[in-house]
Protein backbone atom coordinates (compact mmCIF):
# COMPACT_ATOMS: atom_id res chain seq x y z
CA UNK A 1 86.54 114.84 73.77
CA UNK A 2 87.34 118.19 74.59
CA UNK A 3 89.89 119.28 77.27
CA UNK A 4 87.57 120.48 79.51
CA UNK A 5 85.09 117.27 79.11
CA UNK A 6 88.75 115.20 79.39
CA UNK A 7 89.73 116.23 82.80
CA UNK A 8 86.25 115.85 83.82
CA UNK A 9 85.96 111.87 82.70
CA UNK A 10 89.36 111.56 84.20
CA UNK A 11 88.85 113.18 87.62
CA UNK A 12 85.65 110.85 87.89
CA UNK A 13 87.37 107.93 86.91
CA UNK A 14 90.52 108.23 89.36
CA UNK A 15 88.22 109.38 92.14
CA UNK A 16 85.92 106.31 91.63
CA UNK A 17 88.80 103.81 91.07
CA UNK A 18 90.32 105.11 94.12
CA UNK A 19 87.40 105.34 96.22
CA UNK A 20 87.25 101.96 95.41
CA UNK A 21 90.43 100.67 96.62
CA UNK A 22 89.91 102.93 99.72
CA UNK A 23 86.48 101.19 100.34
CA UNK A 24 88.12 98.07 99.76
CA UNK A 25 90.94 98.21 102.43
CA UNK A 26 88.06 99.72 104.69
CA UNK A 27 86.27 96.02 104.23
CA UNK A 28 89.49 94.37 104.42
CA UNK A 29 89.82 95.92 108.12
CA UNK A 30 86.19 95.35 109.14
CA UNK A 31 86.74 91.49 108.05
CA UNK A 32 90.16 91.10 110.22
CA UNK A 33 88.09 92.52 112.66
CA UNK A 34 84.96 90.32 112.16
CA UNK A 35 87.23 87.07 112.13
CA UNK A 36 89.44 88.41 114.84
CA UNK A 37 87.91 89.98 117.69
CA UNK A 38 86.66 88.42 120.98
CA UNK A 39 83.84 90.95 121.58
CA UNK A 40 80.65 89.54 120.09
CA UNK A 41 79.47 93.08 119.61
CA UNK A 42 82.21 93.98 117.49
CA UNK A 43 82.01 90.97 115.74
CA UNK A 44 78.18 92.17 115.17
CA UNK A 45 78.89 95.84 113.84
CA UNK A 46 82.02 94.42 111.67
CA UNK A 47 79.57 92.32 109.27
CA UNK A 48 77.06 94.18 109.35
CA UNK A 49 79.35 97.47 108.62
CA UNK A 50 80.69 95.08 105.70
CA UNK A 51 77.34 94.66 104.33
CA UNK A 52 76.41 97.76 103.99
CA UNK A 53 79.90 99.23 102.57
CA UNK A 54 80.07 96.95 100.34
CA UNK A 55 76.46 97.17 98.88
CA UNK A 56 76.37 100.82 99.12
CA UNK A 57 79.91 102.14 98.24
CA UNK A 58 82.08 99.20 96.99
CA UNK A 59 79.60 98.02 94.53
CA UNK A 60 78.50 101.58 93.16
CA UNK A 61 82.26 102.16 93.30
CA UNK A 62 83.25 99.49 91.34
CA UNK A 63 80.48 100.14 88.18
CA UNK A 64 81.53 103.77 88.07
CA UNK A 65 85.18 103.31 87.66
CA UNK A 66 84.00 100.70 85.44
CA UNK A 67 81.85 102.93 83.21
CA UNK A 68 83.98 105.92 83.51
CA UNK A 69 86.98 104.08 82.14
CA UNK A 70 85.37 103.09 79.66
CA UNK A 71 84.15 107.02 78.77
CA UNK A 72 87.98 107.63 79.48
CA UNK A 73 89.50 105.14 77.25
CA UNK A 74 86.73 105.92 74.43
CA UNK A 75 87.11 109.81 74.61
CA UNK A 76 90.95 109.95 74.25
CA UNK A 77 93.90 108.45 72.50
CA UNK A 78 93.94 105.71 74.45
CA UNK A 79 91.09 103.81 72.59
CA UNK A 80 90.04 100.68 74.49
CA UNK A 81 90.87 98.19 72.37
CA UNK A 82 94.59 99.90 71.27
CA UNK A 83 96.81 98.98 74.03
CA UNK A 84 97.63 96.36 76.18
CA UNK A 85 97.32 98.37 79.48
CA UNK A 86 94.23 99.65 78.87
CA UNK A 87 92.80 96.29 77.69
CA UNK A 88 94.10 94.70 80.96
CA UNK A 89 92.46 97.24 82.95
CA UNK A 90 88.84 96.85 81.18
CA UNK A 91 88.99 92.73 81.70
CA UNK A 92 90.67 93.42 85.66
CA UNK A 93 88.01 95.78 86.40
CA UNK A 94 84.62 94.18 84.81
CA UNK A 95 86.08 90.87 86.43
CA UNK A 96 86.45 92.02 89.88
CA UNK A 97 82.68 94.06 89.32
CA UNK A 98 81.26 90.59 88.03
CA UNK A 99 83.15 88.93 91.52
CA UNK A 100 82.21 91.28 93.81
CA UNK A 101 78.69 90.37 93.44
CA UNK A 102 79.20 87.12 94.04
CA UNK A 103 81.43 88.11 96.90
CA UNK A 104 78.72 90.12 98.85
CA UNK A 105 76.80 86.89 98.83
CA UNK A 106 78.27 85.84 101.79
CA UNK A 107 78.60 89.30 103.18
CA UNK A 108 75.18 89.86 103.26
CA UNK A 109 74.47 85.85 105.10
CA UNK A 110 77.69 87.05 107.77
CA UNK A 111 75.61 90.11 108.22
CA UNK A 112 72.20 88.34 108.57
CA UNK A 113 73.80 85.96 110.69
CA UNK A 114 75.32 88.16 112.82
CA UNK A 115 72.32 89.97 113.31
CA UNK A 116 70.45 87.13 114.27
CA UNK A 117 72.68 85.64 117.00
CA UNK A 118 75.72 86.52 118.56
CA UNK A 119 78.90 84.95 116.50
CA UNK A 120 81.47 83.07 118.78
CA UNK A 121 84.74 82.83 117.88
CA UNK A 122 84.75 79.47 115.81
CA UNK A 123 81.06 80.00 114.78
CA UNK A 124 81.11 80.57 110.56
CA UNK A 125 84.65 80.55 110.69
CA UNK A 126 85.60 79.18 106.92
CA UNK A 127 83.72 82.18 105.66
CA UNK A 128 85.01 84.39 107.64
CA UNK A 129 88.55 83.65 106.81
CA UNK A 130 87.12 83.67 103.13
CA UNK A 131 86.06 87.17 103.81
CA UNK A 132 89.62 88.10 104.44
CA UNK A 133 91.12 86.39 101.86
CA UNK A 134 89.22 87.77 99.17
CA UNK A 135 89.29 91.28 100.73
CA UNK A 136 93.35 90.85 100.66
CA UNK A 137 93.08 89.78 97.12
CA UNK A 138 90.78 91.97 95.32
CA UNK A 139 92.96 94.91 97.16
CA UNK A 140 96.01 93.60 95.42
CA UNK A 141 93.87 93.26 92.08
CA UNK A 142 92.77 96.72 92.18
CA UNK A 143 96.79 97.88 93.06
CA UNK A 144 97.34 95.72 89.72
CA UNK A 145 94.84 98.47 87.84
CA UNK A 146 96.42 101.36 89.22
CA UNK A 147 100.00 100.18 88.99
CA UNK A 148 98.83 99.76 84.92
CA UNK A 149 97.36 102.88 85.00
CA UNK A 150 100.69 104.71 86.44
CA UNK A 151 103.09 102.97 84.33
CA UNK A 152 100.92 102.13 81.08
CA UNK A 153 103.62 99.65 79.69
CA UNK A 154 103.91 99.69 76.24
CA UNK A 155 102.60 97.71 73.66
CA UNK A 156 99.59 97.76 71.20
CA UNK A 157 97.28 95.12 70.24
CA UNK A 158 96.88 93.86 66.72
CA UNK A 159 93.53 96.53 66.46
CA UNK A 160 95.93 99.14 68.08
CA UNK A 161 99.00 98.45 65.45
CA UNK A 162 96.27 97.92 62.46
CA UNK A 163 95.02 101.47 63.51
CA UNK A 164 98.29 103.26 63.83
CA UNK A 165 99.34 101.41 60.32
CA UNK A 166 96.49 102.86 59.10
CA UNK A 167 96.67 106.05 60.40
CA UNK A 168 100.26 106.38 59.00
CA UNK A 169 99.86 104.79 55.70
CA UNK A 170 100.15 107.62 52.99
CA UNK A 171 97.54 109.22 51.22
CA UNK A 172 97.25 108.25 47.24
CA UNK A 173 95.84 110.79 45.54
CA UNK A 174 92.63 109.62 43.48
């Protein structure tokens, strides 16, 4: 990849991956909110809010810091099978993608509940503590990515070592 075409991939990756945490903690607020709050109108625009961030922003989000890390780790020195960190990354991030879908399940039932009827304050109340709790924890999975992608710890895989062993072995002449 050229530098040009580098800094490109990378500026779309790091604003989609962060986008994505932002989004994330956004949700995370709406459900405190949602499981919180007295005011059945609040309660109302909270899921419904959490529906559409999370169908329209998170999700989105989530495949293009997916599919832009993968440009990233394809187009550079890096490789995405080489290191550890990067590796990590690829299975945190297409895990949490694959989750989130199932996780806007019951967004989208809060949201056509709460649309329906006014939610009291015990009504749906083991999903909306679920809401919260995986909010809370796919915030500190996506911290996990960026943490990895700050610090990059060291350490190649068996391809990554192969490769390098490779790369370094001398040339015979023919």
């Amino acid at each position: 990849m050229s530098p040009g075409l580098r800094k490109v991939a990378l500026t779309t990756h790091i604003a989609c991956s962060v986008g994505w945490l932002g989004a994330v903690a956004t949700f995370l607020i709406l459900a405190i909110a949602g499981l919180t709050a007295t005011d059945a109108a609040l309660v109302r625009a909270a899921y419904l809010g959490m529906n559409v961030i999370g169908w329209t922003v998170i999700f989105p989000l989530s495949l293009a810091s997916l599919l832009s890390g993968i440009v990233q780790a394809l187009g550079t020195v890096w490789g995405l099978f080489r290191h550890y960190w990067v590796l990590i990354k690829l299975l945190i991030t297409s895990l949490a993608s694959v989750l989130l879908l199932v996780h806007l399940q019951p967004v989208t039932r809060m949201a056509e509940i709460a649309s329906a009827s006014d939610l009291g304050s015990m009504d749906m109340t083991g999903i909306r503590i679920q809401l919260v709790a995986d909010a809370g924890a796919a915030l500190i999975v996506l911290l996990v990515a960026t943490v990895l992608s700050v610090y990059k710890p060291r350490g190649l895989t068996r391809y990554g070592q192969a490769r390098t062993e490779k790369q370094q072995a001398p040339v015979r002449p023919a």
